[in-house]
C-alpha atoms as a PDB file:
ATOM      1  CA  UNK A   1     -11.118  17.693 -19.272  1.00  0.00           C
ATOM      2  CA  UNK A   2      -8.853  14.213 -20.370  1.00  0.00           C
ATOM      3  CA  UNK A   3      -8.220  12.184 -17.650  1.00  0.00           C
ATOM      4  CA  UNK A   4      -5.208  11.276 -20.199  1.00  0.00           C
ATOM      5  CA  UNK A   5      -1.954  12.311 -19.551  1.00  0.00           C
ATOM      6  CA  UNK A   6       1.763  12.028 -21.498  1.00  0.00           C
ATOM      7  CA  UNK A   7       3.675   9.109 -20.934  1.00  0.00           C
ATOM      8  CA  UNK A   8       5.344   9.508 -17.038  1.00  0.00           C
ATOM      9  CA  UNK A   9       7.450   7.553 -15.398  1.00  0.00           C
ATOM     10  CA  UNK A  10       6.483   7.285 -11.557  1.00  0.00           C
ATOM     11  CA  UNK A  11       9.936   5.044 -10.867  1.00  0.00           C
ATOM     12  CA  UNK A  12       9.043   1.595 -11.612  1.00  0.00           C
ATOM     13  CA  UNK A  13       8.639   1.964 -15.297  1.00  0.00           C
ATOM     14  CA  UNK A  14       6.046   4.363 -17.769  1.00  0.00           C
ATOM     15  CA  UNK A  15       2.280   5.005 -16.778  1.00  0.00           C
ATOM     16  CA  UNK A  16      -0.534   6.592 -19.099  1.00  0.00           C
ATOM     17  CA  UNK A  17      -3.093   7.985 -16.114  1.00  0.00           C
ATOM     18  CA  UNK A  18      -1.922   8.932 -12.938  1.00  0.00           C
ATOM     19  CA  UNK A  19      -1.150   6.177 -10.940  1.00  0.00           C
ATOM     20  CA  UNK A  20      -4.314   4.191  -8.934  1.00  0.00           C
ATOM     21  CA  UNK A  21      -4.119   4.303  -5.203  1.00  0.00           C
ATOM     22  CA  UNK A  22      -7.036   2.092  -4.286  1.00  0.00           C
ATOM     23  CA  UNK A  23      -6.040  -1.172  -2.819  1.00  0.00           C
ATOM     24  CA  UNK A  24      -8.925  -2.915  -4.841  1.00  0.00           C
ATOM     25  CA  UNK A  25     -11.375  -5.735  -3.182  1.00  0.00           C
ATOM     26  CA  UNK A  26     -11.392  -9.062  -4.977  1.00  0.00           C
ATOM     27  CA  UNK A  27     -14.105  -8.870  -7.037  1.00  0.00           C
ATOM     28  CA  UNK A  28     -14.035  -5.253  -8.182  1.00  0.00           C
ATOM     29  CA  UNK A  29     -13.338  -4.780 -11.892  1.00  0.00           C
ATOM     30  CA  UNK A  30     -10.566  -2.675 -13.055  1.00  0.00           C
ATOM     31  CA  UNK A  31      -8.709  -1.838 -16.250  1.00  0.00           C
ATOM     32  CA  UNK A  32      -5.075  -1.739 -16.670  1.00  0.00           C
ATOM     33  CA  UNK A  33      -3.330   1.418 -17.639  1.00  0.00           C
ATOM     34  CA  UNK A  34      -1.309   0.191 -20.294  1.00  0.00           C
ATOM     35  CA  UNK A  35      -5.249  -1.673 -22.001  1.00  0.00           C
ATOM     36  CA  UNK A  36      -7.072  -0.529 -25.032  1.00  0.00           C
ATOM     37  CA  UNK A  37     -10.177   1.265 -22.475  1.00  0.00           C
ATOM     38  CA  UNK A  38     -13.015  -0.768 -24.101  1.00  0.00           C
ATOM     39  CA  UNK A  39     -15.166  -3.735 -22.423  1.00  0.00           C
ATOM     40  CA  UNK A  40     -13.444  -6.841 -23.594  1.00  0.00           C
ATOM     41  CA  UNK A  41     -10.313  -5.072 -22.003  1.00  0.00           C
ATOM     42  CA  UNK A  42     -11.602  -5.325 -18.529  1.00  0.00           C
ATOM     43  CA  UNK A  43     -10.096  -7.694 -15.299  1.00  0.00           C
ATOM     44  CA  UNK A  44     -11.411  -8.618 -12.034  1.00  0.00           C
ATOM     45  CA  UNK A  45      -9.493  -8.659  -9.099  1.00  0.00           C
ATOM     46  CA  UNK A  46      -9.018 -12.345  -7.423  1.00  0.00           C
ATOM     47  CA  UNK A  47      -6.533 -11.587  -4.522  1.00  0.00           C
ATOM     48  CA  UNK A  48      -3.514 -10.219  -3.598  1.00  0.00           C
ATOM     49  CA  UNK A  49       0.111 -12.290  -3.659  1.00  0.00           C
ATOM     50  CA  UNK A  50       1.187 -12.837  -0.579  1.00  0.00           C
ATOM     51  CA  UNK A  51       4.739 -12.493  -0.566  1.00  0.00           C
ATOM     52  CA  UNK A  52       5.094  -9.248  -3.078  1.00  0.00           C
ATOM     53  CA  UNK A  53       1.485  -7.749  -2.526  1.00  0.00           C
ATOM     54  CA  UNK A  54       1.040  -7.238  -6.182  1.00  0.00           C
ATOM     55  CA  UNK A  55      -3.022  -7.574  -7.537  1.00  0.00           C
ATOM     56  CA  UNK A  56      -3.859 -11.297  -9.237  1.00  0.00           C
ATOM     57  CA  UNK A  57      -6.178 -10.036 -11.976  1.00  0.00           C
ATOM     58  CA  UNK A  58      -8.027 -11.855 -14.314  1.00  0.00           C
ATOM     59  CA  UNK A  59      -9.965 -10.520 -18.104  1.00  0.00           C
ATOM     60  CA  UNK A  60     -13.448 -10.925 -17.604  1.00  0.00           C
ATOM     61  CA  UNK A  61     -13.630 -11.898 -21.349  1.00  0.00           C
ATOM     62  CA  UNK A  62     -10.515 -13.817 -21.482  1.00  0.00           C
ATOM     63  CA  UNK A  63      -9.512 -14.503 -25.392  1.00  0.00           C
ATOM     64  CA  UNK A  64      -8.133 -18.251 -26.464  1.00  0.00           C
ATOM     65  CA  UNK A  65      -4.357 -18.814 -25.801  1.00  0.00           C
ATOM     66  CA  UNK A  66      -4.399 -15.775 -22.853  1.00  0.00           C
ATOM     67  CA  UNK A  67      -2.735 -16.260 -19.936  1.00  0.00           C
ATOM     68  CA  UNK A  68      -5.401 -16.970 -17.156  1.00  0.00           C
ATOM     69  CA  UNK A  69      -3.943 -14.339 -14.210  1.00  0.00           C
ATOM     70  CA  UNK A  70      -1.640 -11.891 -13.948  1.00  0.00           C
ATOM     71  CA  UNK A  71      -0.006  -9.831 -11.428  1.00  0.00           C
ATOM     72  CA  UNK A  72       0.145  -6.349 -11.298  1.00  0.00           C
ATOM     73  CA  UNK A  73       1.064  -3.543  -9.160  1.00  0.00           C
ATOM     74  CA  UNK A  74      -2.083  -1.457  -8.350  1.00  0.00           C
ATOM     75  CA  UNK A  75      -1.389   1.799  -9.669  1.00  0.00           C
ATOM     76  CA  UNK A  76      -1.951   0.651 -12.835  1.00  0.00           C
ATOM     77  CA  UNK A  77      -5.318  -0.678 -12.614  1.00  0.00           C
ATOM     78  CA  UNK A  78      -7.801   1.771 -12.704  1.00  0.00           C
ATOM     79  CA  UNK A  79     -11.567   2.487 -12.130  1.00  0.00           C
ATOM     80  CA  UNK A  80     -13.188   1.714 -15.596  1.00  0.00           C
ATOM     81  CA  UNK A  81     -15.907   4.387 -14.597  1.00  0.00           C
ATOM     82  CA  UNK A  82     -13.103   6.913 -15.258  1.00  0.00           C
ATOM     83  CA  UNK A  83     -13.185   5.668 -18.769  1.00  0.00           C
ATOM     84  CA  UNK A  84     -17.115   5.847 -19.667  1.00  0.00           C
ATOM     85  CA  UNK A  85     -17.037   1.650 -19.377  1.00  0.00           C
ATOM     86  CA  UNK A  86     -20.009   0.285 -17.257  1.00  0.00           C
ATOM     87  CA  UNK A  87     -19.885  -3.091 -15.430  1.00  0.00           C
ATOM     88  CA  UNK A  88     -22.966  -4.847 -14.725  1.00  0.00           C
ATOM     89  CA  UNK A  89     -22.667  -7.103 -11.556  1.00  0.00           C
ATOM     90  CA  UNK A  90     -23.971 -10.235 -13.576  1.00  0.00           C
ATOM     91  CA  UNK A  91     -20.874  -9.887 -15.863  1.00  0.00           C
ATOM     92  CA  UNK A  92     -18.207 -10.731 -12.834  1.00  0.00           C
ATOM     93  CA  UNK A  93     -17.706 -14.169 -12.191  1.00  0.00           C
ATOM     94  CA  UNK A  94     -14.843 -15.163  -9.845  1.00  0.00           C
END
């Protein structure tokens, strides 16, 4: 059974997966709906914004030139376990 689904829009703009529900600890890894679901694709939560409660995330493997956090709303980071991607404690670093 695919955990993939069409394209739907949930209100705030398009989704892949059904939309994530877990208000996510800093420190857990995630991946972000809209990411390629492979290991250099994966964030780590840092906190939360204070005023609009969105997720700061940050790629554990972050590439030259990338933006160093980004905010997102947490449906759309998801459990990379749903993907097949393992996470070995070791590889977060906050």
């Amino acid at each position: 059974m695919s955990t993939e689904v069409s394209t739907l829009d949930f209100g705030k703009g398009s989704i892949n997966y059904e939309p994530n529900t877990v208000r996510w600890q800093p420190g857990a890894v995630v991946i972000h709906d809209a990411d390629a679901k492979k290991r250099e694709m994966l964030m780590v939560v840092t906190s939360y914004h204070s005023k609009t409660g969105e997720c700061r995330t940050k790629y554990l493997y972050p590439e030259p030139g990338r933006k160093r956090c980004y905010l997102n709303d947490i449906r759309y980071l998801h459990d990379p376990a749903r993907f097949g991607l393992q996470v070995e404690t070791t590889e977060v670093q906050n």
